[in-house]
C-alpha atoms as a PDB file:
ATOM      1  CA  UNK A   1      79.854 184.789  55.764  1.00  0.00           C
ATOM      2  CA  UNK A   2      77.840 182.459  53.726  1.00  0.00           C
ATOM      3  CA  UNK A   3      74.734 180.997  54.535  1.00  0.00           C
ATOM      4  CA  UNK A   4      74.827 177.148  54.093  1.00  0.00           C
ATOM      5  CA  UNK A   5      72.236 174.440  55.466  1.00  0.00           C
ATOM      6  CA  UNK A   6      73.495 172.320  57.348  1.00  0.00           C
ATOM      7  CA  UNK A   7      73.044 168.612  58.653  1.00  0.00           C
ATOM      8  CA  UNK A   8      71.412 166.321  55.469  1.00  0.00           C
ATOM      9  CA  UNK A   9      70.369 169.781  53.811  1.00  0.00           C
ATOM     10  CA  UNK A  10      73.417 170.566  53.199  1.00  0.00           C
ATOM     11  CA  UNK A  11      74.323 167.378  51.573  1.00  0.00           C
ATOM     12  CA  UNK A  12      71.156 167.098  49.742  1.00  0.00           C
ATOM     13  CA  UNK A  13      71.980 170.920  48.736  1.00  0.00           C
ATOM     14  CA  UNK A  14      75.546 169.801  47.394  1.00  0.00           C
ATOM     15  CA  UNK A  15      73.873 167.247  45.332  1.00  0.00           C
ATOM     16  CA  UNK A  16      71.464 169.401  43.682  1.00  0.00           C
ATOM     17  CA  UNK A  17      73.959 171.882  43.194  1.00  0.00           C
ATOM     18  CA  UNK A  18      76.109 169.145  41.029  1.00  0.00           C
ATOM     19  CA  UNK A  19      73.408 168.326  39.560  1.00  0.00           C
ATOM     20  CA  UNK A  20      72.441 171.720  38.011  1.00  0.00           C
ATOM     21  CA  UNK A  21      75.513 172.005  37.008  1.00  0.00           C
ATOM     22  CA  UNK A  22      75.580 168.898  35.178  1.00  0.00           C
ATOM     23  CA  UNK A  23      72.427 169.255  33.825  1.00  0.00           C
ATOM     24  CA  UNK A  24      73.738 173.236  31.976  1.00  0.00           C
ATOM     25  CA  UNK A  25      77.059 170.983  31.116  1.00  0.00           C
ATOM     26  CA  UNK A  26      74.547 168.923  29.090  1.00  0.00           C
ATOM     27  CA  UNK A  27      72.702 171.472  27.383  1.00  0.00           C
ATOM     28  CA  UNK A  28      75.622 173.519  26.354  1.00  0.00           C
ATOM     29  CA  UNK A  29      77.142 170.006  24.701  1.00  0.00           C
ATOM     30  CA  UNK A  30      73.731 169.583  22.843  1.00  0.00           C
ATOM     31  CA  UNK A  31      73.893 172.948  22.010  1.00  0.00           C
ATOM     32  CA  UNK A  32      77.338 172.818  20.493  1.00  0.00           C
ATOM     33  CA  UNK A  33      76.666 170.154  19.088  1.00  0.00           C
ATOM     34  CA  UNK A  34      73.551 171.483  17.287  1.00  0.00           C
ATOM     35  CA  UNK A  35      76.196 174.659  16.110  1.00  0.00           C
ATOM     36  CA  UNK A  36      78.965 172.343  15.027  1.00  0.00           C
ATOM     37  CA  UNK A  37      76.564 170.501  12.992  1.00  0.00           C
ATOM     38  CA  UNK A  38      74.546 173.784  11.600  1.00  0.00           C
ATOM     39  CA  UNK A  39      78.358 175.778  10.556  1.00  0.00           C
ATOM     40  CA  UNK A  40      79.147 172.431   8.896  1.00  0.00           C
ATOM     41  CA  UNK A  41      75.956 171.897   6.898  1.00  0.00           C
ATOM     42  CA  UNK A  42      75.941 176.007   6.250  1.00  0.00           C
ATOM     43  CA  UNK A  43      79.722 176.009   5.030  1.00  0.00           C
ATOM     44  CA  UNK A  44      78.840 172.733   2.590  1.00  0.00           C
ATOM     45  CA  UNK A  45      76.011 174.991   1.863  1.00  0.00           C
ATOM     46  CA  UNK A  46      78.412 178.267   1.180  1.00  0.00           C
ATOM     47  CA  UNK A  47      81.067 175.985  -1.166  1.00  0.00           C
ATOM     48  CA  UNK A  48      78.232 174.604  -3.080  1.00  0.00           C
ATOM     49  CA  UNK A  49      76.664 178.148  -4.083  1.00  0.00           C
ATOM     50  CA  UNK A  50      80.023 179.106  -4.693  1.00  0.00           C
ATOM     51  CA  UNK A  51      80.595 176.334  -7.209  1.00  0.00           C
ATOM     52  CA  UNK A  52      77.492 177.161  -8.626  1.00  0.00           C
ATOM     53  CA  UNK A  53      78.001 180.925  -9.045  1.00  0.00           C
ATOM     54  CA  UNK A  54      81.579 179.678 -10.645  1.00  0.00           C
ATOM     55  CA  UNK A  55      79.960 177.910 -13.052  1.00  0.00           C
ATOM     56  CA  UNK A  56      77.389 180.140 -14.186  1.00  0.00           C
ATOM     57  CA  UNK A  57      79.808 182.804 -14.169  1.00  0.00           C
ATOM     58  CA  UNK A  58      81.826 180.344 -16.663  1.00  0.00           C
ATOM     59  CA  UNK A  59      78.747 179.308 -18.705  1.00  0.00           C
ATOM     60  CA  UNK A  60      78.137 183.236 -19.399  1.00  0.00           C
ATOM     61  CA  UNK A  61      81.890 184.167 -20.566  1.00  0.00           C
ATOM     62  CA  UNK A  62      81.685 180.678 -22.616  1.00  0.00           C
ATOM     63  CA  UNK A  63      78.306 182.188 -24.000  1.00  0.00           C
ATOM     64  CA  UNK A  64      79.992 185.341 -25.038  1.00  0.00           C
ATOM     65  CA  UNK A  65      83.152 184.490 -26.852  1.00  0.00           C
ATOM     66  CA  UNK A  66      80.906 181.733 -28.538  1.00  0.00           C
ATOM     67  CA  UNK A  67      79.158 184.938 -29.829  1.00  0.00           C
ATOM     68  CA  UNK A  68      82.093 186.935 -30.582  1.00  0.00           C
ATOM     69  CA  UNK A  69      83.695 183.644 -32.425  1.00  0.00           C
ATOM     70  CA  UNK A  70      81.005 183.635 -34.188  1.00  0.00           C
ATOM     71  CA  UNK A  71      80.821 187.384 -35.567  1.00  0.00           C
ATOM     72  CA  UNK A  72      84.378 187.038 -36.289  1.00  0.00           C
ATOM     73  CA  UNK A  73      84.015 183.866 -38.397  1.00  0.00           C
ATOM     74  CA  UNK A  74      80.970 185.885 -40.382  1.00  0.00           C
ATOM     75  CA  UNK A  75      82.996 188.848 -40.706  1.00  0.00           C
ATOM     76  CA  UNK A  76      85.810 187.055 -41.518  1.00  0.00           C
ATOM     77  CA  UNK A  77      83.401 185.249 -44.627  1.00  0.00           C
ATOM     78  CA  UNK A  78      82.035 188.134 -45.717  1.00  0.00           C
ATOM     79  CA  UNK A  79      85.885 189.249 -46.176  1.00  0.00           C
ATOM     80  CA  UNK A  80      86.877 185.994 -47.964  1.00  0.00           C
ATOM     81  CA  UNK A  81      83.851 186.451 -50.762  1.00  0.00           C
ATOM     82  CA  UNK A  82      84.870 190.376 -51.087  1.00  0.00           C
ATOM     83  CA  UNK A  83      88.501 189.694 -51.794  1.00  0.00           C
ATOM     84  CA  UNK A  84      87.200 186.676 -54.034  1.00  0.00           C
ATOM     85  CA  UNK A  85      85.173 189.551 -55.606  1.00  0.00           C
ATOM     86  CA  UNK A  86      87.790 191.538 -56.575  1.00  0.00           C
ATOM     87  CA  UNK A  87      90.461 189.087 -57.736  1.00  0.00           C
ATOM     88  CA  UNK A  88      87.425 188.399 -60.360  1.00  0.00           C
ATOM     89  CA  UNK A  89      86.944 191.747 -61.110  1.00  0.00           C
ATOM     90  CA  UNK A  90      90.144 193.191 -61.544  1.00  0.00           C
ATOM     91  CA  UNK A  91      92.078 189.850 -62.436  1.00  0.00           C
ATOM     92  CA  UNK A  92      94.681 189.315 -60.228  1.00  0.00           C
ATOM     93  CA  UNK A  93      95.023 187.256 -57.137  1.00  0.00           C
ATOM     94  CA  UNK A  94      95.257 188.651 -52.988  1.00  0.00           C
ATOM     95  CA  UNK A  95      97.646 186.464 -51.278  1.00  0.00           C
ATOM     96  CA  UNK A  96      95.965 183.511 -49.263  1.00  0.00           C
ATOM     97  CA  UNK A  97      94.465 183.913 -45.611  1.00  0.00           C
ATOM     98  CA  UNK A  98      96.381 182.760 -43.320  1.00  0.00           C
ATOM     99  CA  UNK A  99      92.994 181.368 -41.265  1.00  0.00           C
ATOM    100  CA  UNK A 100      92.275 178.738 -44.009  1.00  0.00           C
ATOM    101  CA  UNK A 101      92.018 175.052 -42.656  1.00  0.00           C
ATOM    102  CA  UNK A 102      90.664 176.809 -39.623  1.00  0.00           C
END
């Protein structure tokens, strides 16, 4: 059997018991609160390091196959003035590239 005051104790105890338990209801609002509001400004945080990432990431393969578009159009020059070289030399014509225009 429990042990409960009686009389205006008891009352008075009933009271402060509701009251403790309002008071942890409060804190555990404010501190869901304070969690809601830290996940949301962390995930906004996530998504925009993602983006960034993404667009570094796109920057670097956009770097690249500038450089590789690049070789290709030298190589392709140096090819051009060869083949010029020869239809001099030897006097007859290689058909056309089919890159001209480009």
């Amino acid at each position: 059997m429990e042990n409960k005051p009686a009389g205006p104790f008891r009352r008075w105890y009933q009271l402060e018991a509701v009251t403790q338990f309002a008071d942890q209801r409060t804190e555990l609002e404010e501190k869901i609160r304070s969690l809601e509001a830290e996940k949301a400004s962390l995930l906004s945080g996530i998504a925009s390091l993602k983006e960034k990432i993404a667009t570094y990431e796109l920057e670097k393969s956009a770097s690249a196959l500038e450089s590789e578009v690049e070789s290709l159009r030298t190589e392709r020059a140096v090819l051009e003035e060869k083949a010029a070289n020869y239809e001099a030399e030897a006097g007859y014509e290689l058909p056309p590239s089919t890159t001209e225009g480009l």
